[in-house]
N, C-alpha and C. Protein backbone atom coordinates (compact mmCIF):
# COMPACT_ATOMS: atom_id res chain seq x y z
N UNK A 1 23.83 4.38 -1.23
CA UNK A 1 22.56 4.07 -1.85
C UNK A 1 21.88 2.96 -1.07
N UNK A 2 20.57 3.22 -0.79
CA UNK A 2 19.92 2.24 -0.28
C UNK A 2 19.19 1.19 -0.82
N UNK A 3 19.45 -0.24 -0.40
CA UNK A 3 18.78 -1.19 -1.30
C UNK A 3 17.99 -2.10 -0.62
N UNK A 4 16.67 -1.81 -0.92
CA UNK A 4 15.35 -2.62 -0.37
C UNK A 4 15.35 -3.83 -0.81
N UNK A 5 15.06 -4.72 0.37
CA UNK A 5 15.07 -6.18 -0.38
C UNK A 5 13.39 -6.37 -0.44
N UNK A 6 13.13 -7.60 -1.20
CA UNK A 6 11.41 -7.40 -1.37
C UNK A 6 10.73 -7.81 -0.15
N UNK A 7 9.75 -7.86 0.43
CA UNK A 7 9.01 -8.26 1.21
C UNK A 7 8.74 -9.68 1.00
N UNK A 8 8.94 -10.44 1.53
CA UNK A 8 8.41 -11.72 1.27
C UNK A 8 7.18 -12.08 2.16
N UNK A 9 6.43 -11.61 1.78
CA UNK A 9 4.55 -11.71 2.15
C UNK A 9 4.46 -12.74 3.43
N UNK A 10 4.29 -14.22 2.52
CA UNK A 10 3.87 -15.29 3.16
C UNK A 10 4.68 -15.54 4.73
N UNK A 11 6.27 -15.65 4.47
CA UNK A 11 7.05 -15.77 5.69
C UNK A 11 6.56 -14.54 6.94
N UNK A 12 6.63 -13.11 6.46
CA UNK A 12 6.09 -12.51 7.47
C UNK A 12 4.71 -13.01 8.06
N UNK A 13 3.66 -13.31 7.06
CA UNK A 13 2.22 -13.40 7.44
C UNK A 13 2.59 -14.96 8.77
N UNK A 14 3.20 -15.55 8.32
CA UNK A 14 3.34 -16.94 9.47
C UNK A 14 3.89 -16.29 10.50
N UNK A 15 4.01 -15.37 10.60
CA UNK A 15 4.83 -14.91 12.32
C UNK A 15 4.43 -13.23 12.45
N UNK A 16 3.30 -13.04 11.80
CA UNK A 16 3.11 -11.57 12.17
C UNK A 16 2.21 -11.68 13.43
N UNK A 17 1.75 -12.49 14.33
CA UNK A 17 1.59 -12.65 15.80
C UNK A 17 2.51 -12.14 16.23
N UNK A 18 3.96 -12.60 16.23
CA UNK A 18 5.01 -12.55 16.63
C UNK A 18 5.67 -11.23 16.60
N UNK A 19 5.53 -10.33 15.22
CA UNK A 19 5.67 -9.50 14.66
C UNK A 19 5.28 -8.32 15.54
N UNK A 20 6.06 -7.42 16.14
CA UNK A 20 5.37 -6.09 16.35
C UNK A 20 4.86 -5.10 15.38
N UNK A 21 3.78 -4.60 15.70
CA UNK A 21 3.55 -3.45 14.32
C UNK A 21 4.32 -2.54 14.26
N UNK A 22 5.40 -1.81 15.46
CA UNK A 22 6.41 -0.94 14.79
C UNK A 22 7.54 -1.64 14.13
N UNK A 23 7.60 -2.65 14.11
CA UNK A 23 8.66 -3.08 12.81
C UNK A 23 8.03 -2.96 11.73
N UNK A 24 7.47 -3.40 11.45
CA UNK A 24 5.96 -3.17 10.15
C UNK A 24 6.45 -1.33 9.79
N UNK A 25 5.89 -0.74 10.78
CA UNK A 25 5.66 0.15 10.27
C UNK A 25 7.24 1.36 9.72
N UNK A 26 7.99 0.90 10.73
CA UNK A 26 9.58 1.18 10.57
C UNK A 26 9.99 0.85 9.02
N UNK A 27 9.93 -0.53 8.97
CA UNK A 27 9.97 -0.74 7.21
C UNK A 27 9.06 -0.60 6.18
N UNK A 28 7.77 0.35 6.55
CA UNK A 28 6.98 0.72 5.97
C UNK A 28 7.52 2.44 5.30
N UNK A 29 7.67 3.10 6.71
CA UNK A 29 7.76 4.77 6.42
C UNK A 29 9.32 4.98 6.74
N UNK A 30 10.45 3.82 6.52
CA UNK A 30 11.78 4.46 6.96
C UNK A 30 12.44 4.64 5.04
N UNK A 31 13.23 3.99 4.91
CA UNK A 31 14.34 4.87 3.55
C UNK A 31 12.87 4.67 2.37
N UNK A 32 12.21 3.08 2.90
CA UNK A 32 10.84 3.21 1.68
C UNK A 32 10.42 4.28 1.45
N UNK A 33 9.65 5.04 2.01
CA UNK A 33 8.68 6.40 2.26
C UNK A 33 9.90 7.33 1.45
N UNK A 34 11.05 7.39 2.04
CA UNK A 34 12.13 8.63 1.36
C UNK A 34 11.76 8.40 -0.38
N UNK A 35 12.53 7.16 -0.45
CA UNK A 35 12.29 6.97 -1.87
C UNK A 35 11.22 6.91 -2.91
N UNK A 36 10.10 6.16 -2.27
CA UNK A 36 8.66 6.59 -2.76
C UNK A 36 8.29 7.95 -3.18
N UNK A 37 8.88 8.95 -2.10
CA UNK A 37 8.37 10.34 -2.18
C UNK A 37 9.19 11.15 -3.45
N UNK A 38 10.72 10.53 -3.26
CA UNK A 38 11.81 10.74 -4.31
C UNK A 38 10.59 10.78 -6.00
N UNK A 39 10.54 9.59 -5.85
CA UNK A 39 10.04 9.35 -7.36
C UNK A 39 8.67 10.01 -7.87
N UNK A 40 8.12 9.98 -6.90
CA UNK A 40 6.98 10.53 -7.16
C UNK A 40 7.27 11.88 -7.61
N UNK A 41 7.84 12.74 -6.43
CA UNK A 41 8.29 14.48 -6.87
C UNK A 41 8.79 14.73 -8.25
N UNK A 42 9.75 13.36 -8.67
CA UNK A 42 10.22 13.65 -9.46
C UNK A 42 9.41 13.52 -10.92
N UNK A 43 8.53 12.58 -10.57
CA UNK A 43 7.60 12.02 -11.83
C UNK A 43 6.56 12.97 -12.37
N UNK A 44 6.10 13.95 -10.77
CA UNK A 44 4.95 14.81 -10.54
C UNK A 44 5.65 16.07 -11.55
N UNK A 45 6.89 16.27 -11.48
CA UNK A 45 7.62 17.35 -12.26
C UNK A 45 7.38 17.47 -13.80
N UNK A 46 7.41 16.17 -14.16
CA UNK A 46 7.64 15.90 -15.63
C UNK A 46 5.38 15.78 -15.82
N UNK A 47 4.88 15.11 -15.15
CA UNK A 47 2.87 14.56 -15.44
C UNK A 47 2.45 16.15 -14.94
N UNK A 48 2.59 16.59 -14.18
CA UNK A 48 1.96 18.04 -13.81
C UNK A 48 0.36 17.31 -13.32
N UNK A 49 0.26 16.08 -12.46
CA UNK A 49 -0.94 15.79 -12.13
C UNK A 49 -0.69 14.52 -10.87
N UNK A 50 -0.83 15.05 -10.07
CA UNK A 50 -0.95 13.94 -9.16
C UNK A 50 -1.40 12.39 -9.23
N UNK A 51 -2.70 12.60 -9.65
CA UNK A 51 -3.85 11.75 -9.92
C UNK A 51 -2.66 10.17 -10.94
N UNK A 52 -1.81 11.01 -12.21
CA UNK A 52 -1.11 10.25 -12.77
C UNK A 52 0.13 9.39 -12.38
N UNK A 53 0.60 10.51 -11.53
CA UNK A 53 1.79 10.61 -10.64
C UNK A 53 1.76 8.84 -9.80
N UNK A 54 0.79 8.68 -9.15
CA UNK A 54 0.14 7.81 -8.15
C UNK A 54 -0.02 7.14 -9.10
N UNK A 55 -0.80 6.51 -10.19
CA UNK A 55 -0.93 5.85 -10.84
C UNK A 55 0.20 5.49 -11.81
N UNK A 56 1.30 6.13 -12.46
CA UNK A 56 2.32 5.74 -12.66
C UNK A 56 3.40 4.74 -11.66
N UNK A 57 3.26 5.36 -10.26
CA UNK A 57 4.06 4.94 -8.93
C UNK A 57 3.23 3.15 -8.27
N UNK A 58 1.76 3.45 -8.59
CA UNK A 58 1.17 2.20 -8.09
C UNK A 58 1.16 1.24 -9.40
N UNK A 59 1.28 1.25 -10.35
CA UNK A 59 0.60 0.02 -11.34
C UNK A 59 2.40 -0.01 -12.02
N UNK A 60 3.26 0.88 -12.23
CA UNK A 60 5.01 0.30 -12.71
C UNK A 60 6.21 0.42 -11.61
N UNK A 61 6.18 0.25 -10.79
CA UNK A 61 7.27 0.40 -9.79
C UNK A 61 7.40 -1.02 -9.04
N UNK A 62 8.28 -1.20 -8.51
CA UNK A 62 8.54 -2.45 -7.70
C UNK A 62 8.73 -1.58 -6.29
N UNK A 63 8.59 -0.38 -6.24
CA UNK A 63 8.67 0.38 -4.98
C UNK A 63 7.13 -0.20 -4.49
N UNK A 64 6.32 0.15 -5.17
CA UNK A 64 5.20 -0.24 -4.86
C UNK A 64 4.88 -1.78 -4.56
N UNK A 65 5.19 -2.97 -5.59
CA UNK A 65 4.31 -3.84 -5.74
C UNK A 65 4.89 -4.59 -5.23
N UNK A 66 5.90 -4.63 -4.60
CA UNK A 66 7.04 -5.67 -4.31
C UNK A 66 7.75 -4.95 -2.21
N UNK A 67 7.70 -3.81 -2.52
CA UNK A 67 7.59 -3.23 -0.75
C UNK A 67 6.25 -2.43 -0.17
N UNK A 68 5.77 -1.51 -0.63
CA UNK A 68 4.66 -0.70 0.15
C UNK A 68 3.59 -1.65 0.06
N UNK A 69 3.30 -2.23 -1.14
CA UNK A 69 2.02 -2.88 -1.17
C UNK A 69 1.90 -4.31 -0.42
N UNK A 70 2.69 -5.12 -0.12
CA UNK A 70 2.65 -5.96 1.04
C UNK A 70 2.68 -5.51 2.23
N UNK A 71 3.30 -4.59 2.62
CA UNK A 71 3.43 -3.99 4.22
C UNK A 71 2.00 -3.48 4.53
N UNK A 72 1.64 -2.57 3.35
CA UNK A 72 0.78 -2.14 4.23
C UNK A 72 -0.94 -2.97 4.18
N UNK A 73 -0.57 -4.22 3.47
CA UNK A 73 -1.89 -5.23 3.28
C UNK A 73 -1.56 -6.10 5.21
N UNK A 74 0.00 -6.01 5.26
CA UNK A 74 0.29 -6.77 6.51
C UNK A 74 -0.15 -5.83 7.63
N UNK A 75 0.36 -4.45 7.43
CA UNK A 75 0.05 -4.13 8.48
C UNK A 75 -1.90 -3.86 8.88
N UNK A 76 -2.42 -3.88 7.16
CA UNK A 76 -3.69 -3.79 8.32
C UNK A 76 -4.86 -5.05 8.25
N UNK A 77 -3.53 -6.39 7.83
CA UNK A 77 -4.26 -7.66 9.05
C UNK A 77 -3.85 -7.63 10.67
N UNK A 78 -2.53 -7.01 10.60
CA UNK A 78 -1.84 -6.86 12.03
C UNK A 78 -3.14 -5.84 12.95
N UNK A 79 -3.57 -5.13 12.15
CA UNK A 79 -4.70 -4.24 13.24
C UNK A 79 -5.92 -4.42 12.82
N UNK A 80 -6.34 -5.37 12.38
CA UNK A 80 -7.28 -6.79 11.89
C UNK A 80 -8.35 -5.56 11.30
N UNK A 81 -7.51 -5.04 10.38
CA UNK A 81 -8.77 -4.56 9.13
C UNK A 81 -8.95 -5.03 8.23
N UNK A 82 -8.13 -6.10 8.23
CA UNK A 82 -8.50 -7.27 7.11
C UNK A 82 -8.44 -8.73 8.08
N UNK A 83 -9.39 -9.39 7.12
CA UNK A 83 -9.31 -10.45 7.93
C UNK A 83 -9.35 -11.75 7.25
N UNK A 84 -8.28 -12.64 7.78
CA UNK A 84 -7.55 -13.98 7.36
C UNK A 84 -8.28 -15.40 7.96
N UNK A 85 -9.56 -15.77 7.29
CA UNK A 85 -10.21 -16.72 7.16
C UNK A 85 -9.72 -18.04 6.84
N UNK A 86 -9.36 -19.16 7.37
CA UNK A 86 -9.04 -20.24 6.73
C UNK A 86 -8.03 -19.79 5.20
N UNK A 87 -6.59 -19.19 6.00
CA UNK A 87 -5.81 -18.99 4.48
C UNK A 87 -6.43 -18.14 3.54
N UNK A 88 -7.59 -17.43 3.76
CA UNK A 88 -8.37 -16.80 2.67
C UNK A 88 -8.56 -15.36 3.22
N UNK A 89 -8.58 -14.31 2.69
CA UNK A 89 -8.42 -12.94 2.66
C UNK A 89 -9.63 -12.41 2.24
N UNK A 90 -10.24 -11.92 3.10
CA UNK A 90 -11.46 -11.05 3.24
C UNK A 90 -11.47 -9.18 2.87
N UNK A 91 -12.11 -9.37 1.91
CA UNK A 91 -12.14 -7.38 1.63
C UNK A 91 -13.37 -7.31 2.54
N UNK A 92 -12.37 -6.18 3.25
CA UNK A 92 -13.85 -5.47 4.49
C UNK A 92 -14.90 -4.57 3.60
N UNK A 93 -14.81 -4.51 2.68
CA UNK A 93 -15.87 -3.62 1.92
C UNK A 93 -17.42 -4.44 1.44
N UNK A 94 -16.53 -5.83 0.59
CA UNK A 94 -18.07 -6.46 -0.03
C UNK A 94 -17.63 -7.95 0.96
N UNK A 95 -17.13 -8.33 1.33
CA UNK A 95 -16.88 -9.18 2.48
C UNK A 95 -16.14 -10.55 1.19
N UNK A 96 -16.03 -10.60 0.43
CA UNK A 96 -15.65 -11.47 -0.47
C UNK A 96 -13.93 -11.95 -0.03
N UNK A 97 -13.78 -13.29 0.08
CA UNK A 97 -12.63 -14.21 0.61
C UNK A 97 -11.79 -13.92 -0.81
N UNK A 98 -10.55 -14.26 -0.48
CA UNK A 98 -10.08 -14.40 -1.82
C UNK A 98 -8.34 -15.17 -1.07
N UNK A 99 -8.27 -16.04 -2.09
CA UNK A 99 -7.03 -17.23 -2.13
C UNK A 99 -6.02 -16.32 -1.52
N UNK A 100 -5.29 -15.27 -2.77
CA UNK A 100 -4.01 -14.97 -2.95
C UNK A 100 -4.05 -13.16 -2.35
N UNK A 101 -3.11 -13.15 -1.43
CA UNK A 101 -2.85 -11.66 -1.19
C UNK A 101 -2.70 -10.44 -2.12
N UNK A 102 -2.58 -10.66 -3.56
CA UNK A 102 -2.71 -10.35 -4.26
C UNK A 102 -3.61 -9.27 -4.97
N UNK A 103 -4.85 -9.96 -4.49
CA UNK A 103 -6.49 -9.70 -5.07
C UNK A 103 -6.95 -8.63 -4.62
N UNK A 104 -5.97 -8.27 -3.48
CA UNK A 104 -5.91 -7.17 -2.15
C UNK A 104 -5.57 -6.02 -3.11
N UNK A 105 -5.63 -4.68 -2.19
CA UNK A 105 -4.69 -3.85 -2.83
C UNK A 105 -5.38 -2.53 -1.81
N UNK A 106 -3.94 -1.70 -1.48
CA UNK A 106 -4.41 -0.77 -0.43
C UNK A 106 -4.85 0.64 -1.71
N UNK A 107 -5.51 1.75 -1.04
CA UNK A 107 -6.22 2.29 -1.64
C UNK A 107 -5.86 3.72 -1.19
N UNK A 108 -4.91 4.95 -1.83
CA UNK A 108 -4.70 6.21 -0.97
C UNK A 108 -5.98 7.30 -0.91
N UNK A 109 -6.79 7.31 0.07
CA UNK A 109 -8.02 8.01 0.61
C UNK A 109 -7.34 9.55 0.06
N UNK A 110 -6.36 10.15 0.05
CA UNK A 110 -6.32 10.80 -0.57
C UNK A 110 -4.99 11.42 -0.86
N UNK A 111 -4.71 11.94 -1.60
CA UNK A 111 -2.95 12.16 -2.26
C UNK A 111 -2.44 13.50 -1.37
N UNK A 112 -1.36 12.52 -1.04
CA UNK A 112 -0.69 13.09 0.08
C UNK A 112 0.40 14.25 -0.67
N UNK A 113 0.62 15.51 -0.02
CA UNK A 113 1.28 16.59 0.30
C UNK A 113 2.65 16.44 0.12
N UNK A 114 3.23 16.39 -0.99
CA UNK A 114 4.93 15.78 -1.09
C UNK A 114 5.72 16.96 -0.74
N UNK A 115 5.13 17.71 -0.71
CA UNK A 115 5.83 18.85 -0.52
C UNK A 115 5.97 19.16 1.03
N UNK A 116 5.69 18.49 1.99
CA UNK A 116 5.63 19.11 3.52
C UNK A 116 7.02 17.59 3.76
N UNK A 117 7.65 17.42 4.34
CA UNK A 117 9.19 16.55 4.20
C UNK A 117 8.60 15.78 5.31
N UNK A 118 7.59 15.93 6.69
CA UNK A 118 7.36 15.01 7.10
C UNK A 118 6.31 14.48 7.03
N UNK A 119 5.31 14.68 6.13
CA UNK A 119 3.95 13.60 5.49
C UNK A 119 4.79 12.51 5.45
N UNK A 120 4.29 11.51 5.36
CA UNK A 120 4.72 10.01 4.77
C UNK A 120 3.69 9.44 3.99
N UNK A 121 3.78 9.24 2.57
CA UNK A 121 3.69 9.08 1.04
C UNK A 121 2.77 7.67 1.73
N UNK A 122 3.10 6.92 2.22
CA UNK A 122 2.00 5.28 2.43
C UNK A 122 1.79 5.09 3.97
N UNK A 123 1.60 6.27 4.45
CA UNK A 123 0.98 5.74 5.71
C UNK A 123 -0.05 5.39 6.25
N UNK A 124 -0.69 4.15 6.98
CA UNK A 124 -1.73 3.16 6.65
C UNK A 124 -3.02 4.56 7.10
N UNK A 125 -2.85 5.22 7.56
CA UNK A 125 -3.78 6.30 8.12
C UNK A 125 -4.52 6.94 6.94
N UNK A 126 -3.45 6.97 6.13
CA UNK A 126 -4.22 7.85 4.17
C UNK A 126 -4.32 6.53 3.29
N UNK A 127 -4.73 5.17 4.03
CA UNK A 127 -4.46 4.18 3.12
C UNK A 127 -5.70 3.43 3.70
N UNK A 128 -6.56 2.90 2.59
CA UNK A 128 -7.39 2.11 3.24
C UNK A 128 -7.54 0.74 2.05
N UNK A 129 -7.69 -0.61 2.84
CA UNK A 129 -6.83 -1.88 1.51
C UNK A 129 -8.60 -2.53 1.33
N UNK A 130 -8.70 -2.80 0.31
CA UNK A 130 -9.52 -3.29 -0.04
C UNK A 130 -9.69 -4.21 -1.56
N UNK A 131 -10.52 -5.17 -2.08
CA UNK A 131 -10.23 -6.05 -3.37
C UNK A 131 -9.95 -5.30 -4.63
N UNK A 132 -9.54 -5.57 -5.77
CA UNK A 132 -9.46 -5.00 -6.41
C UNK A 132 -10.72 -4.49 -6.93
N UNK A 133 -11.32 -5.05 -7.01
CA UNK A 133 -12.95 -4.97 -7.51
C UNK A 133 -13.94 -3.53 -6.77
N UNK A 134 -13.36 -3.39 -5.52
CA UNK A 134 -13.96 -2.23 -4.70
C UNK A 134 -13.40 -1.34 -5.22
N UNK A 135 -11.74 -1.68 -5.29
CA UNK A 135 -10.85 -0.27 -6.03
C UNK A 135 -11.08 0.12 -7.09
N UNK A 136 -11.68 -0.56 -8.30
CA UNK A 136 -12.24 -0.07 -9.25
C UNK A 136 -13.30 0.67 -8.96
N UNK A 137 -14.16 0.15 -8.35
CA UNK A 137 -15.31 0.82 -8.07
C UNK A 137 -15.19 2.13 -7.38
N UNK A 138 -14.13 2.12 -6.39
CA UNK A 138 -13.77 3.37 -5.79
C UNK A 138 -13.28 4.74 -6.81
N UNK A 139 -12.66 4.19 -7.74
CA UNK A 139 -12.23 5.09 -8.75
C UNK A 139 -13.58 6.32 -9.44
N UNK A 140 -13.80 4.78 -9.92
CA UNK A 140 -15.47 5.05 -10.87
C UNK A 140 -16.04 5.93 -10.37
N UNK A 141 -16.13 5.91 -9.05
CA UNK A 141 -17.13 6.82 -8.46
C UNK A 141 -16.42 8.02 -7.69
N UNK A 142 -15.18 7.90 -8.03
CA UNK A 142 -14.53 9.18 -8.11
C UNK A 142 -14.36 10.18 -9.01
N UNK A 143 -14.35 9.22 -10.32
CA UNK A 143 -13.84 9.56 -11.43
C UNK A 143 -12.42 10.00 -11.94
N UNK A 144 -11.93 9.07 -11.11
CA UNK A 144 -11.01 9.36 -11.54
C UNK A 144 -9.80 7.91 -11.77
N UNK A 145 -10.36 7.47 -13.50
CA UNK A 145 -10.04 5.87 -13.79
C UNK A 145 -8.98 6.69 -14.56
């Protein structure tokens, strides 16, 4: 059994200069991605809806909030789609700074194919991170809150 330890945000962010992005991305889409996909299939079995599936997996899991969702806020300051102002975190959407990495939150452009074994469930390519405030808004105007 494999056991993910959490991401610890801040320590990576002080040395992600240092940091190559295929380590990033190695502990982004390696046993993470397996297991992500695990739960989801399995969750998608019992909701019969994707849309819920993802939203069950993003707002109660520590798969999510504690590994995918830091990596992939790191990996896209590492390819400076976000950008780190004086300690302060910029959403590229309404340009608004914000304190805590937190406020962040990546966004899946669209729900990935669990069924093909080599998709990968959070890869920054179907992921685009933006404030929470856009992500609402992104919903809204999807319709799909």
């Amino acid at each position: 059994m494999t056991v993910l330890k959490n991401v610890e945000f801040e320590k990576l962010l002080e040395c992600l200069n240092a940091c190559p992005l295929s380590s990033l991305m190695d502990l982004l889409l390696g046993d993470l991605d397996a297991i992500s996909k695990n739960f989801i299939k399995k969750n998608y079995k019992t909701l019969h809806n994707m849309g819920s599936t993802y939203k069950l997996y993003c707002e109660k899991t520590k798969l999510w909030n504690d590994h995918a969702k830091p990596l992939l806020i790191l990996i896209a300051i590492k390819q400076k789609k976000i950008k780190v102002i004086n300690n302060k975190f910029e959403c590229p959407r309404c340009k608004k700074t914000y304190e805590n990495w937190r406020e962040l939150t990546p966004h899946h452009k669209r729900y990935t194919n669990l069924f093909n074994y080599r998709v990968k469930l959070n890869h920054p390519r179907s992921i685009e991170v933006m404030c929470i405030a856009c992500h609402e808004k992104e919903h809204h105007i999807r319709g799909d809150i």
